[in-house]
Protein backbone atom coordinates (compact mmCIF):
# COMPACT_ATOMS: atom_id res chain seq x y z
CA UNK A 1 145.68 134.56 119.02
CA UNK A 2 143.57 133.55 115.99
CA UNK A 3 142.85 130.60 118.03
CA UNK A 4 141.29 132.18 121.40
CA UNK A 5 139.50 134.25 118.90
CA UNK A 6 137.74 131.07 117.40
CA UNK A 7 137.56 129.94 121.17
CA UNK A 8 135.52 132.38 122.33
CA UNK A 9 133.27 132.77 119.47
CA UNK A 10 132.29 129.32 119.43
CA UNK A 11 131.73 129.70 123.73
CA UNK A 12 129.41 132.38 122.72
CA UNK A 13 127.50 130.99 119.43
CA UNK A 14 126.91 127.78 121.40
CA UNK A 15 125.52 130.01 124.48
CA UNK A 16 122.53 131.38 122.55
CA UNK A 17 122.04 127.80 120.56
CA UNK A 18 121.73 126.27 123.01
CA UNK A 19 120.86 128.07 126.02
CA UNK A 20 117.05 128.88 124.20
CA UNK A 21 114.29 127.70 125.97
CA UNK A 22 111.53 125.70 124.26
CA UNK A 23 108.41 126.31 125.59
CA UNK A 24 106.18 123.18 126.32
CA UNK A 25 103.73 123.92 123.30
CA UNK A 26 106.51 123.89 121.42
CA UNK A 27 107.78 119.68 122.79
CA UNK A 28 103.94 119.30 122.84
CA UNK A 29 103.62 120.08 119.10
CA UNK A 30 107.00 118.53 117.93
CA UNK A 31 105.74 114.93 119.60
CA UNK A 32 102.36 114.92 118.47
CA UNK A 33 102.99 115.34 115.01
CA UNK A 34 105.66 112.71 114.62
CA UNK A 35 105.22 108.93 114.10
CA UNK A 36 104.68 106.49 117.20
CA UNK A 37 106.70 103.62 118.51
CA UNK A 38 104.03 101.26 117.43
CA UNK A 39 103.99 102.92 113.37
CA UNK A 40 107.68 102.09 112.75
CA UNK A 41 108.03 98.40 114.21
CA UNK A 42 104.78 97.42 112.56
CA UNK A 43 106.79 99.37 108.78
CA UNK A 44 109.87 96.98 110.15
CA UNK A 45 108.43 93.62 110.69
CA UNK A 46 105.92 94.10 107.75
CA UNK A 47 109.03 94.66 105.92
CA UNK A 48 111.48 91.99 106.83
CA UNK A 49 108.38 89.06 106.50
CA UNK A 50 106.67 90.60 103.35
CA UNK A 51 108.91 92.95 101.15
CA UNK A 52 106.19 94.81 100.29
CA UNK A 53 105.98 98.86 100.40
CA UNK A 54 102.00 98.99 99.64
CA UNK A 55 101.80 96.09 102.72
CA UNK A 56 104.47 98.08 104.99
CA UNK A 57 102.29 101.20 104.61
CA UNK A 58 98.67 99.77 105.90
CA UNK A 59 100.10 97.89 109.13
CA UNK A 60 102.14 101.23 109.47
CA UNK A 61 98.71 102.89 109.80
CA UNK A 62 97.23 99.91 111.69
CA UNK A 63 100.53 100.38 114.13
CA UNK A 64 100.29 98.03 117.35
CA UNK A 65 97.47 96.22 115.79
CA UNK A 66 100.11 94.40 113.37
CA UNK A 67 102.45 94.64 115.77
CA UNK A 68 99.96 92.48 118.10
CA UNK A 69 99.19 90.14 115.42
CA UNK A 70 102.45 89.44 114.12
CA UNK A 71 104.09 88.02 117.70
CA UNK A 72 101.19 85.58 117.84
CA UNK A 73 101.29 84.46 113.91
CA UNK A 74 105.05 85.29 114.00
CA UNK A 75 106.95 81.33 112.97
CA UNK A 76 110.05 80.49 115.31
């Protein structure tokens, strides 16, 4: 019995969790204030060639700049 009872609580907590809506302003705001796609690869491959934090930060802000420049100056 306890069981059922847990049961349907949960059917019902996860019905208004996640049956909310999000309106698009809301998926607007949440993607525009993030960090891109370009931002984190140029952090990654700043960091595995460099090892610097100062370094990963500016081609972080530079983004697909660095990213640009390091596959042509990138060493096989």
């Amino acid at each position: 019995m306890k069981q059922l009872t847990l049961f349907i609580l949960f059917i019902f907590a996860s019905g208004t969790v996640f049956g909310q809506e999000i309106s698009k302003s809301t998926t607007q705001t949440i993607t525009q204030s993030g960090i891109g796609l370009g931002s984190v690869i140029a952090v990654v491959t700043s960091w595995d060639r460099n090892r610097s934090i100062l370094l990963a930060l500016i081609h972080g802000i530079l983004g697909w700049l660095y990213v640009i420049y390091f596959a042509f100056t990138r060493s096989e």
